[in-house]
PDB file of N, CA and C in Angstrom:
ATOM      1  N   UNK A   1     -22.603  29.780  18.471  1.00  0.00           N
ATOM      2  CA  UNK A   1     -21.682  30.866  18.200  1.00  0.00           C
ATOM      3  C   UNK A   1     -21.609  31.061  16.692  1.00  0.00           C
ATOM      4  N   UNK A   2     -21.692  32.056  16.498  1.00  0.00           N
ATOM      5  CA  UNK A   2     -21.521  32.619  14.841  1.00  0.00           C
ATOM      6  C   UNK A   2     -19.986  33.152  14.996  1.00  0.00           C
ATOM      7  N   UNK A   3     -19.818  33.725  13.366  1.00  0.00           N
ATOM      8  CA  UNK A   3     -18.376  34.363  13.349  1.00  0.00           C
ATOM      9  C   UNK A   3     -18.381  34.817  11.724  1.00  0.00           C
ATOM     10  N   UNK A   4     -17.965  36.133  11.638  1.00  0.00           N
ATOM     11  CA  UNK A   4     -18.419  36.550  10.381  1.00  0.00           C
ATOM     12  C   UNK A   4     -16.762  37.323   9.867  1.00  0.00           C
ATOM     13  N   UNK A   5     -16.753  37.416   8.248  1.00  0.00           N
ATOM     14  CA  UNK A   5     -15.491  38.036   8.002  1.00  0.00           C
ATOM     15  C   UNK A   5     -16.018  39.570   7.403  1.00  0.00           C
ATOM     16  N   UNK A   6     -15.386  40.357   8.440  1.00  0.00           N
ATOM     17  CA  UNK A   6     -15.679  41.894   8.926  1.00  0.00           C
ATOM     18  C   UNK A   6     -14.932  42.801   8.004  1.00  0.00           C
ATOM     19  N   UNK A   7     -13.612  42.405   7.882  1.00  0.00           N
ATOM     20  CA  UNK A   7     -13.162  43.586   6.728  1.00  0.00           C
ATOM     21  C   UNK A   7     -12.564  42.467   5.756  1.00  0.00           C
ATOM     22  N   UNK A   8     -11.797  42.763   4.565  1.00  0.00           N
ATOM     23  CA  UNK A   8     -10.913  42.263   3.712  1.00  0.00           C
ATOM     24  C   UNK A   8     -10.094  43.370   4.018  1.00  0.00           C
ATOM     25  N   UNK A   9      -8.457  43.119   3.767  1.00  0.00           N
ATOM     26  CA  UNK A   9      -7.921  44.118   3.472  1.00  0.00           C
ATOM     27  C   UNK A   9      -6.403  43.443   3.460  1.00  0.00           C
ATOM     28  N   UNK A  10      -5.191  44.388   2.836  1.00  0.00           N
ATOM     29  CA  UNK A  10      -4.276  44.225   2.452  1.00  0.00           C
ATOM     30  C   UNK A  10      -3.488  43.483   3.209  1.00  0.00           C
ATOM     31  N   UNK A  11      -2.349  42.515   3.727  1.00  0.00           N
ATOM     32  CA  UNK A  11      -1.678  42.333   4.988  1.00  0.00           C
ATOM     33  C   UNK A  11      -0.688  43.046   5.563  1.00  0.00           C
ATOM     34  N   UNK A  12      -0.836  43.923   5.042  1.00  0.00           N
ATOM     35  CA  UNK A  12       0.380  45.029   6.103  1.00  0.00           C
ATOM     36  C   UNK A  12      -1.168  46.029   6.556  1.00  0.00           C
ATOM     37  N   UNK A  13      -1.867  46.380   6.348  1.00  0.00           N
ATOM     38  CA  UNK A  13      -3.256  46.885   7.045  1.00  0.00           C
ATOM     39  C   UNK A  13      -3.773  46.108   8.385  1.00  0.00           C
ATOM     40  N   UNK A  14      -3.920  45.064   8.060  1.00  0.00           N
ATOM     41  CA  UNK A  14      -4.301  43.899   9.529  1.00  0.00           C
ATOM     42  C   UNK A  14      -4.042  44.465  10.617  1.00  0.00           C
ATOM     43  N   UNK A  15      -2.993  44.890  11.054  1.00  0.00           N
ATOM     44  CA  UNK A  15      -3.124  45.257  12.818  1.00  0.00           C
ATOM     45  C   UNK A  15      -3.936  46.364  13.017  1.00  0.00           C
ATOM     46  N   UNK A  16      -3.336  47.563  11.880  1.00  0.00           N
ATOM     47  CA  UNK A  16      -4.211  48.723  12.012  1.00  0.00           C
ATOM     48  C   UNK A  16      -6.028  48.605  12.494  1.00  0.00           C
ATOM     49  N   UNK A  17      -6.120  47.589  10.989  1.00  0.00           N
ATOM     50  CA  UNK A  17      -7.594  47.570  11.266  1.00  0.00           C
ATOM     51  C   UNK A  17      -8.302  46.183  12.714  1.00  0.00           C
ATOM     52  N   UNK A  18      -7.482  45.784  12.646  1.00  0.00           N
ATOM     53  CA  UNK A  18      -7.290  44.753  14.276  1.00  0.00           C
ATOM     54  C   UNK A  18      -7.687  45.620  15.441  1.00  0.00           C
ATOM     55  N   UNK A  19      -6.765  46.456  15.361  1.00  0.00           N
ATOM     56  CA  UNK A  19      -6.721  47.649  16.447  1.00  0.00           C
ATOM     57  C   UNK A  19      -8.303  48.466  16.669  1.00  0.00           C
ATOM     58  N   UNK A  20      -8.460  48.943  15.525  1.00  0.00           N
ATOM     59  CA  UNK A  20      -9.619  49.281  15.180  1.00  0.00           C
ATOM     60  C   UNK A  20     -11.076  49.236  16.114  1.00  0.00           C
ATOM     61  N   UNK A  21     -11.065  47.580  15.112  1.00  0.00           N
ATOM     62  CA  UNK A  21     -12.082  46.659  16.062  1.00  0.00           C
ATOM     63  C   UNK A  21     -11.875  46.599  17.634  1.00  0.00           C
ATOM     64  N   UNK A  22     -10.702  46.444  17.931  1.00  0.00           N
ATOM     65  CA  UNK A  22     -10.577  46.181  19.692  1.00  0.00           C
ATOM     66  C   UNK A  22     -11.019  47.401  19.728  1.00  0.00           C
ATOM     67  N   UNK A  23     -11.248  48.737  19.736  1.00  0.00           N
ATOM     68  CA  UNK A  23     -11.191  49.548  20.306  1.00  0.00           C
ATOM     69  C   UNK A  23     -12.680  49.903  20.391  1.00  0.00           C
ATOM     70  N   UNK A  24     -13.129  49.699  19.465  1.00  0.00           N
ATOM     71  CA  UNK A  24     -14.720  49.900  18.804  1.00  0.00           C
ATOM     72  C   UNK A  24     -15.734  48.694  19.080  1.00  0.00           C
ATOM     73  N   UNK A  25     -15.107  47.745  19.390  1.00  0.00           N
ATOM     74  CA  UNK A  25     -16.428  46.503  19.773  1.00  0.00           C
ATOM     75  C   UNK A  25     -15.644  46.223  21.168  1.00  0.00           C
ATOM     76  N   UNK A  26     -16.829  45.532  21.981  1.00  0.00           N
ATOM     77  CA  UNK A  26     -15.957  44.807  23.145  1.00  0.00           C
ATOM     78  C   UNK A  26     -15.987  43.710  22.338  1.00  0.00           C
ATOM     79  N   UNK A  27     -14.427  43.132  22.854  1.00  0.00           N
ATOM     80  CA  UNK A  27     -14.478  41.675  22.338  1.00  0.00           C
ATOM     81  C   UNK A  27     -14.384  40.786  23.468  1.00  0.00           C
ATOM     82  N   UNK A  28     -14.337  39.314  23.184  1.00  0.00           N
ATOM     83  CA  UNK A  28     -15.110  38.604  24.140  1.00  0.00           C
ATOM     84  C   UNK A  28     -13.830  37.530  24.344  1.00  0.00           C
ATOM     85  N   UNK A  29     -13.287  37.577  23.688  1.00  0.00           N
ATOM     86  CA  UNK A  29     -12.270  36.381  22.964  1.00  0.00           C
ATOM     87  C   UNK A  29     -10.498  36.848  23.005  1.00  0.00           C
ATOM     88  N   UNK A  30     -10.800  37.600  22.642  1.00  0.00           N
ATOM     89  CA  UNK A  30      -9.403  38.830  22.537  1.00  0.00           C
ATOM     90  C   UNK A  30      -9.105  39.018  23.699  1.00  0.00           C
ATOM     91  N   UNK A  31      -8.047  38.415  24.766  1.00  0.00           N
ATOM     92  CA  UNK A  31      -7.866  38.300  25.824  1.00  0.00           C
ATOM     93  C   UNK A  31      -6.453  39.755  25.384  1.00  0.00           C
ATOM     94  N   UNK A  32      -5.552  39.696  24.744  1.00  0.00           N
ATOM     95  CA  UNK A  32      -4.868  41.437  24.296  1.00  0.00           C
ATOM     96  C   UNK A  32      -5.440  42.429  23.840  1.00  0.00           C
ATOM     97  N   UNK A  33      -5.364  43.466  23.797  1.00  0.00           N
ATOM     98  CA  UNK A  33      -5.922  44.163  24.411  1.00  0.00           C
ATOM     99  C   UNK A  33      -5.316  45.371  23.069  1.00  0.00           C
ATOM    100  N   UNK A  34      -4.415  44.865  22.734  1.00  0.00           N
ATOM    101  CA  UNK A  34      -3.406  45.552  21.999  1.00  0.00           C
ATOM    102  C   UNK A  34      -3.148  44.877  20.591  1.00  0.00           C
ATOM    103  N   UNK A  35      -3.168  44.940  19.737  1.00  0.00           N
ATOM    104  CA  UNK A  35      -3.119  44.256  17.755  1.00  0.00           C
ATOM    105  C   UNK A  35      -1.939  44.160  18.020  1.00  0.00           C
ATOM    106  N   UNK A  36      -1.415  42.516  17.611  1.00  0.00           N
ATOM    107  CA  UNK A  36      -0.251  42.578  17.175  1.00  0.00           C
ATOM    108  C   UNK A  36       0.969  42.451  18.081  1.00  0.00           C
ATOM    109  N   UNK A  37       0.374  42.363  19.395  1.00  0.00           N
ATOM    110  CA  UNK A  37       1.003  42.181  20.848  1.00  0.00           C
ATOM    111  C   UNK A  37       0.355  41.292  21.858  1.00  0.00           C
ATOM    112  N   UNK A  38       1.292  40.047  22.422  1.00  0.00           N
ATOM    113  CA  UNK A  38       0.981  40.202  23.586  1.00  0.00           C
ATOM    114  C   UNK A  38       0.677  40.501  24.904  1.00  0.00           C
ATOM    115  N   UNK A  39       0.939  41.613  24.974  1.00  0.00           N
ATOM    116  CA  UNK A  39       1.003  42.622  25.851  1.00  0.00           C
ATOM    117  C   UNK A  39       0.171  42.734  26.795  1.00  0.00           C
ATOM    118  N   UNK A  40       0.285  42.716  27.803  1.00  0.00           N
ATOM    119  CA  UNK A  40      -1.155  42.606  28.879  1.00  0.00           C
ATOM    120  C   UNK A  40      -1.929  41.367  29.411  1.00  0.00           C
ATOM    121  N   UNK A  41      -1.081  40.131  28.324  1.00  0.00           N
ATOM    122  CA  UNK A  41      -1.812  38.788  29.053  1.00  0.00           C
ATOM    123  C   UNK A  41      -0.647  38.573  30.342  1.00  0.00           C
ATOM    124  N   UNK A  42      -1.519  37.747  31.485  1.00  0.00           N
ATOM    125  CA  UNK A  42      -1.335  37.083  32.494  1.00  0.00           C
ATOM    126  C   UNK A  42      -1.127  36.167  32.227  1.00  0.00           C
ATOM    127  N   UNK A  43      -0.367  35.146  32.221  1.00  0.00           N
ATOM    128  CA  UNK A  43       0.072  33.646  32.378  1.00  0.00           C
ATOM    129  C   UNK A  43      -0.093  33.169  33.894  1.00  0.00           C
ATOM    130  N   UNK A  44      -0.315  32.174  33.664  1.00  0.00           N
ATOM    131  CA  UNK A  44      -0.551  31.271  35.363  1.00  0.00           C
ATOM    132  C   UNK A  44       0.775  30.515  35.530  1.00  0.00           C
ATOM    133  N   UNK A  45       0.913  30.364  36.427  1.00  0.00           N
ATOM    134  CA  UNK A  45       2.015  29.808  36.989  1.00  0.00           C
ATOM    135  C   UNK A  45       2.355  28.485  36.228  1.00  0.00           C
ATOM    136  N   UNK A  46       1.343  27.427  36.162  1.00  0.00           N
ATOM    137  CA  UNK A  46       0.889  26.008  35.630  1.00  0.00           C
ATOM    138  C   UNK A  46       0.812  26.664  34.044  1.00  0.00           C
ATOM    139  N   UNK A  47       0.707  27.611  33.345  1.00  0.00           N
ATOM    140  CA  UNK A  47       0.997  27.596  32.034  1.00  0.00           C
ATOM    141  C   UNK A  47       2.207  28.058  31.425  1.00  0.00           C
ATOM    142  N   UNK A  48       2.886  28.679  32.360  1.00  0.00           N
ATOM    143  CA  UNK A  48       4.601  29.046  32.346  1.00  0.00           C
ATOM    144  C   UNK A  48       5.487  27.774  32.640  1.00  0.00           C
ATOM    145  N   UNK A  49       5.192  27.267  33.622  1.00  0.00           N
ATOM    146  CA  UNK A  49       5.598  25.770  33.774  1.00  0.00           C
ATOM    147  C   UNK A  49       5.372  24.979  32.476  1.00  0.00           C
ATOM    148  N   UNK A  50       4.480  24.708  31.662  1.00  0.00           N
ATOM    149  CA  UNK A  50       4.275  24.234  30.482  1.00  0.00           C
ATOM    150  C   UNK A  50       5.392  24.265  29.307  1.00  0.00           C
ATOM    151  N   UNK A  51       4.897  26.004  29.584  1.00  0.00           N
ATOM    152  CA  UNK A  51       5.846  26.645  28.284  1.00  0.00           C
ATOM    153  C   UNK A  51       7.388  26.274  28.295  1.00  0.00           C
ATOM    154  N   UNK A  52       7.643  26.153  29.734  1.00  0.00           N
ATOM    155  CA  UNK A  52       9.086  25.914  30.336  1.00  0.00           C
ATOM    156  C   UNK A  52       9.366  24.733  29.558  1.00  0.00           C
ATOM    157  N   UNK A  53       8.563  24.173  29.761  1.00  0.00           N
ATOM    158  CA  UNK A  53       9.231  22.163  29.942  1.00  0.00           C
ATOM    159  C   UNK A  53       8.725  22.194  28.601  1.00  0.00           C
ATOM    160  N   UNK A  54       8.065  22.628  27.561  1.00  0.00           N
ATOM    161  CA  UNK A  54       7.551  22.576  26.197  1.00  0.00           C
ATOM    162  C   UNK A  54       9.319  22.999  25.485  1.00  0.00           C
ATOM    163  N   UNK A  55       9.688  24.302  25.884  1.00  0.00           N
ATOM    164  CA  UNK A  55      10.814  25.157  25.462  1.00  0.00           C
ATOM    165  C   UNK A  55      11.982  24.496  25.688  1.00  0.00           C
ATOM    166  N   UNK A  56      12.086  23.525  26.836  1.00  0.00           N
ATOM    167  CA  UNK A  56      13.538  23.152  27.120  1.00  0.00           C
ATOM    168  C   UNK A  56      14.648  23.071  25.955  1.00  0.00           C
ATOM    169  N   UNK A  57      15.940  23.623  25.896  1.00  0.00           N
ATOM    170  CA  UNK A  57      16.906  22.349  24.513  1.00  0.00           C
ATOM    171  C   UNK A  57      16.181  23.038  23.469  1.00  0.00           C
ATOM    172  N   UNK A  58      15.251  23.430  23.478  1.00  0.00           N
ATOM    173  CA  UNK A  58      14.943  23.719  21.719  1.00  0.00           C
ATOM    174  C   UNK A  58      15.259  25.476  21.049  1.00  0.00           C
ATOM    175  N   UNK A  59      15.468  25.053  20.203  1.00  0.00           N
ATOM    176  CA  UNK A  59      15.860  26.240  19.391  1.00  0.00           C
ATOM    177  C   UNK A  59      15.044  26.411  17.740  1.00  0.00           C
ATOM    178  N   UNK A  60      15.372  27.758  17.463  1.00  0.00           N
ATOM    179  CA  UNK A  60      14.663  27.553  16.356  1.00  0.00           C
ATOM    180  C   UNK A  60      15.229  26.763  15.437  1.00  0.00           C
ATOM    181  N   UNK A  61      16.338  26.444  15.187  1.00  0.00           N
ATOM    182  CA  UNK A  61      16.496  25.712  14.006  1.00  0.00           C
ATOM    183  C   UNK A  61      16.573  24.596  14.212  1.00  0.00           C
ATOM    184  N   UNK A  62      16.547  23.883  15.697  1.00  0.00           N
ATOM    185  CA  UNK A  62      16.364  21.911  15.965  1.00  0.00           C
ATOM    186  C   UNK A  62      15.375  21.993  16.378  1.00  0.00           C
ATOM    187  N   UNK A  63      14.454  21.285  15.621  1.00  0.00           N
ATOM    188  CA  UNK A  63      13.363  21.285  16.162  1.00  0.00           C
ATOM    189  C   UNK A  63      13.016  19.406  16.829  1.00  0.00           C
ATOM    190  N   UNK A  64      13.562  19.361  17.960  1.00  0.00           N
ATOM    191  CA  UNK A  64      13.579  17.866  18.625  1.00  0.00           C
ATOM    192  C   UNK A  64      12.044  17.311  19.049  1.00  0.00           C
ATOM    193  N   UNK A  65      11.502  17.387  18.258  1.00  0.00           N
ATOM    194  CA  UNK A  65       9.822  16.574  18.160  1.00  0.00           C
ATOM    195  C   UNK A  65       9.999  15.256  17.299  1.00  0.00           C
ATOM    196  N   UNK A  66      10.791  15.709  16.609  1.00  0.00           N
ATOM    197  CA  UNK A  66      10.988  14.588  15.367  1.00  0.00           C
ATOM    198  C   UNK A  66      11.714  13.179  16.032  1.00  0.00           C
ATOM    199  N   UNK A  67      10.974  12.115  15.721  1.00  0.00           N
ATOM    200  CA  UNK A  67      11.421  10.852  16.168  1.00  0.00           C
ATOM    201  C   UNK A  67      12.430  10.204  15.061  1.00  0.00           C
ATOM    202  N   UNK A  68      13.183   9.797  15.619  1.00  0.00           N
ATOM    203  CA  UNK A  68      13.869   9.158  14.632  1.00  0.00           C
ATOM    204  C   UNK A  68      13.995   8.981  13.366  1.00  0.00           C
ATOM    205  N   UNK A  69      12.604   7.788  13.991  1.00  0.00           N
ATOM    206  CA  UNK A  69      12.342   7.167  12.423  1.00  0.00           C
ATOM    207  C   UNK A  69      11.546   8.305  11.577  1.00  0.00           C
ATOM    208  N   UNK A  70      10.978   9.637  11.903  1.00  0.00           N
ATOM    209  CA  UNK A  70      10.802  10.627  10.966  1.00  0.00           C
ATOM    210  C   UNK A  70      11.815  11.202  10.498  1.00  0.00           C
ATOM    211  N   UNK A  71      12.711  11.278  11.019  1.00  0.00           N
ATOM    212  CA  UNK A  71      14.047  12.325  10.774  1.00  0.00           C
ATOM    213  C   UNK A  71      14.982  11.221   9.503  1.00  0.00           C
ATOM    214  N   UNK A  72      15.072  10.158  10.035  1.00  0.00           N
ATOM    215  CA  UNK A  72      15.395   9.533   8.567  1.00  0.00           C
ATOM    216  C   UNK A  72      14.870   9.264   7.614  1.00  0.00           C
ATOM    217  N   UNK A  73      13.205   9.503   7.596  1.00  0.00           N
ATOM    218  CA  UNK A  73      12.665   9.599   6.703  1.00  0.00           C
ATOM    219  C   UNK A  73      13.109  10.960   6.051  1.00  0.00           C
ATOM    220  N   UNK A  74      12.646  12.396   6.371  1.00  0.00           N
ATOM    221  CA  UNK A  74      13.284  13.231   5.663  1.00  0.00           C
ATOM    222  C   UNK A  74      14.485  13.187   5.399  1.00  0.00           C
ATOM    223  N   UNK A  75      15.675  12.789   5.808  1.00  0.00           N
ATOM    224  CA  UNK A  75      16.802  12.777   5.108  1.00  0.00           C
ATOM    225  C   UNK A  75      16.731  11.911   4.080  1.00  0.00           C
ATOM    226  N   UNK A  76      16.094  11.259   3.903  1.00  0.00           N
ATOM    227  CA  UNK A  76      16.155  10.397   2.767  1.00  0.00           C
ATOM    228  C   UNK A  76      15.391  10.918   1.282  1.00  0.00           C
ATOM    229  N   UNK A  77      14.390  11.827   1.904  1.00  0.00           N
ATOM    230  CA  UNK A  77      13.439  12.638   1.032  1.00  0.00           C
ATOM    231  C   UNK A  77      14.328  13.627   0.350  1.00  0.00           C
ATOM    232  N   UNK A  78      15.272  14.371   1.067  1.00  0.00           N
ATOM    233  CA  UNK A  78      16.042  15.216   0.598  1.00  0.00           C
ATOM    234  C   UNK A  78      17.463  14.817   0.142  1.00  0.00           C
ATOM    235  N   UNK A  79      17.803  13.576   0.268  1.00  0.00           N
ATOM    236  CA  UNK A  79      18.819  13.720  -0.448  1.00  0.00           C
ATOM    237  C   UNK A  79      18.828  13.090  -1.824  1.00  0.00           C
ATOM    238  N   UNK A  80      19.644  13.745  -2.680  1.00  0.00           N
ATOM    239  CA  UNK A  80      19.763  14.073  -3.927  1.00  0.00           C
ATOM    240  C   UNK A  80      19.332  15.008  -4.475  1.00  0.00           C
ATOM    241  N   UNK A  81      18.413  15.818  -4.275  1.00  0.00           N
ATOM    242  CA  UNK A  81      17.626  17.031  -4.928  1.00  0.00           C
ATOM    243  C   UNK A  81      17.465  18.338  -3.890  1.00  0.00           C
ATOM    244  N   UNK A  82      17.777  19.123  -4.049  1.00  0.00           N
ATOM    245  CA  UNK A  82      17.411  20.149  -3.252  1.00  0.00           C
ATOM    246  C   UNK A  82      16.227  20.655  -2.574  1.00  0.00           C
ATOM    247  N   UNK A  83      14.959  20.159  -3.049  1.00  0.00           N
ATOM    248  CA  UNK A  83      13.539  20.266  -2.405  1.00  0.00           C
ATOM    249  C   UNK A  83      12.643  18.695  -2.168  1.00  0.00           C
ATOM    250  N   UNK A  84      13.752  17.888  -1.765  1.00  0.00           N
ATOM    251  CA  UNK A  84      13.424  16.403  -1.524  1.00  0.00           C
ATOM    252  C   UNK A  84      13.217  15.723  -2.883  1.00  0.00           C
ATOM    253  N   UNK A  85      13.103  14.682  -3.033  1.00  0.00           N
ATOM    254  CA  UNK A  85      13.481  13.664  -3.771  1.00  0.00           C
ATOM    255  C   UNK A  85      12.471  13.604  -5.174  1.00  0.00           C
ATOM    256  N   UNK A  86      12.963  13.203  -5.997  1.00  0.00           N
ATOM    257  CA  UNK A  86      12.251  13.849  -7.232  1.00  0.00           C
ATOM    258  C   UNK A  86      11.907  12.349  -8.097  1.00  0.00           C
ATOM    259  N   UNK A  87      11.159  11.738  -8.767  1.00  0.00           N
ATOM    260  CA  UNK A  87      10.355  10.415  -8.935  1.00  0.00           C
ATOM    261  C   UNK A  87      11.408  10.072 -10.409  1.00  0.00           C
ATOM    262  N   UNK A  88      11.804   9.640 -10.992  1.00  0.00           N
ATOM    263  CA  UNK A  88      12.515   9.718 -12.678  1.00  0.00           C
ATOM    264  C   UNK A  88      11.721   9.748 -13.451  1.00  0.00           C
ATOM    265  N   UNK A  89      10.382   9.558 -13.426  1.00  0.00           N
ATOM    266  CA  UNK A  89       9.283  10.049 -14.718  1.00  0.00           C
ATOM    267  C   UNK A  89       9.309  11.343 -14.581  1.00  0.00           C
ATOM    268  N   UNK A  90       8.992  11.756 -13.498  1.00  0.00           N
ATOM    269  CA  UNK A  90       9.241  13.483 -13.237  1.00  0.00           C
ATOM    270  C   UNK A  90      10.426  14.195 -13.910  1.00  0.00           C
ATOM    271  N   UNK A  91      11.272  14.057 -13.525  1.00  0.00           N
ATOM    272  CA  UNK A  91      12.711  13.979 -14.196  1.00  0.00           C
ATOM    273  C   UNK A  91      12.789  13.527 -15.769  1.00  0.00           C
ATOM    274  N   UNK A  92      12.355  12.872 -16.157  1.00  0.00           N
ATOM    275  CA  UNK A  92      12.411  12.604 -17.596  1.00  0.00           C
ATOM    276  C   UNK A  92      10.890  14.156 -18.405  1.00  0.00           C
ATOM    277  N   UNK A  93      10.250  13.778 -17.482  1.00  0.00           N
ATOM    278  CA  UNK A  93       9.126  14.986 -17.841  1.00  0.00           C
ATOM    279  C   UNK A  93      10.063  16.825 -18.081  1.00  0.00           C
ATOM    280  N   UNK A  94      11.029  16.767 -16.921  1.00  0.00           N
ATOM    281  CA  UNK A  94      11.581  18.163 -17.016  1.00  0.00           C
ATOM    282  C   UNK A  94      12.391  18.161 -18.189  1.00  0.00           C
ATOM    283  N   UNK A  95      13.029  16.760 -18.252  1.00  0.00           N
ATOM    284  CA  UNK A  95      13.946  17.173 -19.429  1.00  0.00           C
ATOM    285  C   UNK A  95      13.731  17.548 -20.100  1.00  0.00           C
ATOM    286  N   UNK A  96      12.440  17.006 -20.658  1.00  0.00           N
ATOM    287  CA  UNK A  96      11.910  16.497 -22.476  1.00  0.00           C
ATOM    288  C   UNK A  96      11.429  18.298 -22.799  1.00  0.00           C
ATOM    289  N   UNK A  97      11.136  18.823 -21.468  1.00  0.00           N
ATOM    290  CA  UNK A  97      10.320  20.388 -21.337  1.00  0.00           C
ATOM    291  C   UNK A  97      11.202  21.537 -21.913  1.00  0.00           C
ATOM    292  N   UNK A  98      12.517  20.896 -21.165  1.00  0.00           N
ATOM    293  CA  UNK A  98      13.934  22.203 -20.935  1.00  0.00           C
ATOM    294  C   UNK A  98      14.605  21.819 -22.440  1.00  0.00           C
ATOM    295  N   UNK A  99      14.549  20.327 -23.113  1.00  0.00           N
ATOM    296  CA  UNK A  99      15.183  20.212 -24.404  1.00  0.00           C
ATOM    297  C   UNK A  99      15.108  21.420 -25.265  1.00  0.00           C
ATOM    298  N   UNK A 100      16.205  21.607 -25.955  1.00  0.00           N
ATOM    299  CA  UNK A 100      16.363  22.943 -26.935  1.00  0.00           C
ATOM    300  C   UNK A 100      16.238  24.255 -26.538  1.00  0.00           C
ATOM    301  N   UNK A 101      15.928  24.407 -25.262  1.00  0.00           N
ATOM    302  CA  UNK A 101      15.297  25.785 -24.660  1.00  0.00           C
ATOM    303  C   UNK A 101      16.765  26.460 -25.039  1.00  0.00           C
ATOM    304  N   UNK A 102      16.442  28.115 -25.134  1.00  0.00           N
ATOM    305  CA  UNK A 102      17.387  28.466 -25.432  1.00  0.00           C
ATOM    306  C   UNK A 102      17.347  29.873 -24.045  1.00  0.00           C
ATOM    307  N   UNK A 103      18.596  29.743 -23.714  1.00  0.00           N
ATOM    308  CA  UNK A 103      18.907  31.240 -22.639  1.00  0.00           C
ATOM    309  C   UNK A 103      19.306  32.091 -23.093  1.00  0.00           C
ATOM    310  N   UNK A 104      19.013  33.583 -22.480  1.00  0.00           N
ATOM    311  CA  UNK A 104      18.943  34.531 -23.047  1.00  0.00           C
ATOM    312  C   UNK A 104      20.721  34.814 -21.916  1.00  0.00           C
ATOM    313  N   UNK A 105      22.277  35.253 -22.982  1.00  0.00           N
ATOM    314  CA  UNK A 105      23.138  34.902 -22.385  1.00  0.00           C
ATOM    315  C   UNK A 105      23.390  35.906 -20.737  1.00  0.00           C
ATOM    316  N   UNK A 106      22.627  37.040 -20.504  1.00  0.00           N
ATOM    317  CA  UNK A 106      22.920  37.716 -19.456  1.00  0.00           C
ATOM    318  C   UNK A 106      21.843  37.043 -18.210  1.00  0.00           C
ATOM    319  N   UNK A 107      21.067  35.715 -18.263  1.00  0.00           N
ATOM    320  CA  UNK A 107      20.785  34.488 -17.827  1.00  0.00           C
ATOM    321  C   UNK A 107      21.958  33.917 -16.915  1.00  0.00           C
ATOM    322  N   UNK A 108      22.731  33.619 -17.706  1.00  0.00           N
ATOM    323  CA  UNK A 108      24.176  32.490 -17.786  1.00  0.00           C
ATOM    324  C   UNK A 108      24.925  33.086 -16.736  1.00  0.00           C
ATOM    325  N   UNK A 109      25.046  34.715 -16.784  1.00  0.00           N
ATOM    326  CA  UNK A 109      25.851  35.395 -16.141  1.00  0.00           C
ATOM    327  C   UNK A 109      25.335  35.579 -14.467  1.00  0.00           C
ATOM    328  N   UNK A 110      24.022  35.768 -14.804  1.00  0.00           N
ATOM    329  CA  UNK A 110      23.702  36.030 -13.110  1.00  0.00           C
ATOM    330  C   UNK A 110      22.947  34.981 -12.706  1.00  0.00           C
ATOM    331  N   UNK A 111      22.747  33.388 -13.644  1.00  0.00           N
ATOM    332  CA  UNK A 111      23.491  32.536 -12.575  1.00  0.00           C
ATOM    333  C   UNK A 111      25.050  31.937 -12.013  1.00  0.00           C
ATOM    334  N   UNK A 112      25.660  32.582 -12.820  1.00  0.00           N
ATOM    335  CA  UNK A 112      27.111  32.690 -12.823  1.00  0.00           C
ATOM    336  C   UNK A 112      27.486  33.270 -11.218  1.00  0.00           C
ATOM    337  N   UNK A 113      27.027  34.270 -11.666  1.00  0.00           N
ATOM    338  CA  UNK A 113      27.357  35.094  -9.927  1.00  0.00           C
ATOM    339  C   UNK A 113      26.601  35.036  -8.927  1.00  0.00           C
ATOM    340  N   UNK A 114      25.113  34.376  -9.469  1.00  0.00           N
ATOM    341  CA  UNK A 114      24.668  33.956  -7.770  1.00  0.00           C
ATOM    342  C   UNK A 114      25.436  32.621  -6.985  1.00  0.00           C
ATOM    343  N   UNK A 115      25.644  31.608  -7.919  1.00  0.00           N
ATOM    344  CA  UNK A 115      26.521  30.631  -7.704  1.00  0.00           C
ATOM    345  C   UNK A 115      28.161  30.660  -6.778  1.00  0.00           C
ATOM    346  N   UNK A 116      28.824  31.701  -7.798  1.00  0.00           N
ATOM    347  CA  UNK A 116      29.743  32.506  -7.187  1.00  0.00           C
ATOM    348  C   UNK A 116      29.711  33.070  -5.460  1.00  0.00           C
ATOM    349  N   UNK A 117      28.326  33.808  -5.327  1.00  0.00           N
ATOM    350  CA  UNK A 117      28.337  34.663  -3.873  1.00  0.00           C
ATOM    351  C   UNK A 117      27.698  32.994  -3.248  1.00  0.00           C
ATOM    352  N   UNK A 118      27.100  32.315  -3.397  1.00  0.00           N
ATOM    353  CA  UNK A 118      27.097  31.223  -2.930  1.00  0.00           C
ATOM    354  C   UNK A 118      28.165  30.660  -1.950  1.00  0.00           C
ATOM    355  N   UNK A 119      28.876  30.024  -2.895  1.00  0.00           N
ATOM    356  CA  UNK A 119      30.534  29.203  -2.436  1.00  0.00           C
ATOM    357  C   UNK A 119      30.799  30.160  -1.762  1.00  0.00           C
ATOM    358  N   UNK A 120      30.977  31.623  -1.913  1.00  0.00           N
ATOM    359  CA  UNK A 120      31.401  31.819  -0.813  1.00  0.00           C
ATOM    360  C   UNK A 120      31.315  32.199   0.360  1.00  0.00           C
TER     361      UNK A 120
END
């Protein structure tokens, strides 16, 4: 099997030109029928059952795959720093960077008020 890259193009273009192709080649692979939709696939009974018992309890924002001992690993990654845990050479590296920097004062202000709509 070969497989070749057919257009380049912008990402809000993609379905358009998705569409395109389905309409203009048979495809072999492309079980939709339609860019950008599932629309028109069949599920089997035994792959709805899947999806079922895959889906149970979960939501998008718990994602219950995570075992334990992973889940306390990331909490541990993230706490203290806002994008997980940060090394103190690193930290001594930002300082030495940000020393003397000077802000320009309408800076100060709109982090002032993003802070502000924050809290509340």
């Amino acid at each position: 099997m070969q497989w070749s890259v057919l257009l380049g193009c912008p990402e809000e273009e993609l379905v358009k030109n998705e569409q395109y192709f389905f309409d203009s080649m048979h495809t072999y692979f492309n079980v939709c029928k339609i860019a950008g939709s599932p629309r028109g696939v069949k599920l089997t009974d035994e792959h709805k059952k899947k999806l079922s018992i895959a889906h149970k309890g979960l939501t998008p924002w718990k994602n219950k795959h995570h075992t334990p001992e992973s889940k306390e690993r990331i909490s541990k990654a993230k706490m203290g720093h806002k994008y997980g845990s940060c090394p103190e050479e690193r930290r001594r590296k930002i300082a030495k960077t940000l020393k003397g920097r000077k802000r320009d004062p309408e800076i100060f202000k709109k982090m002032w008020e993003t802070r502000r709509k924050n809290v509340a």
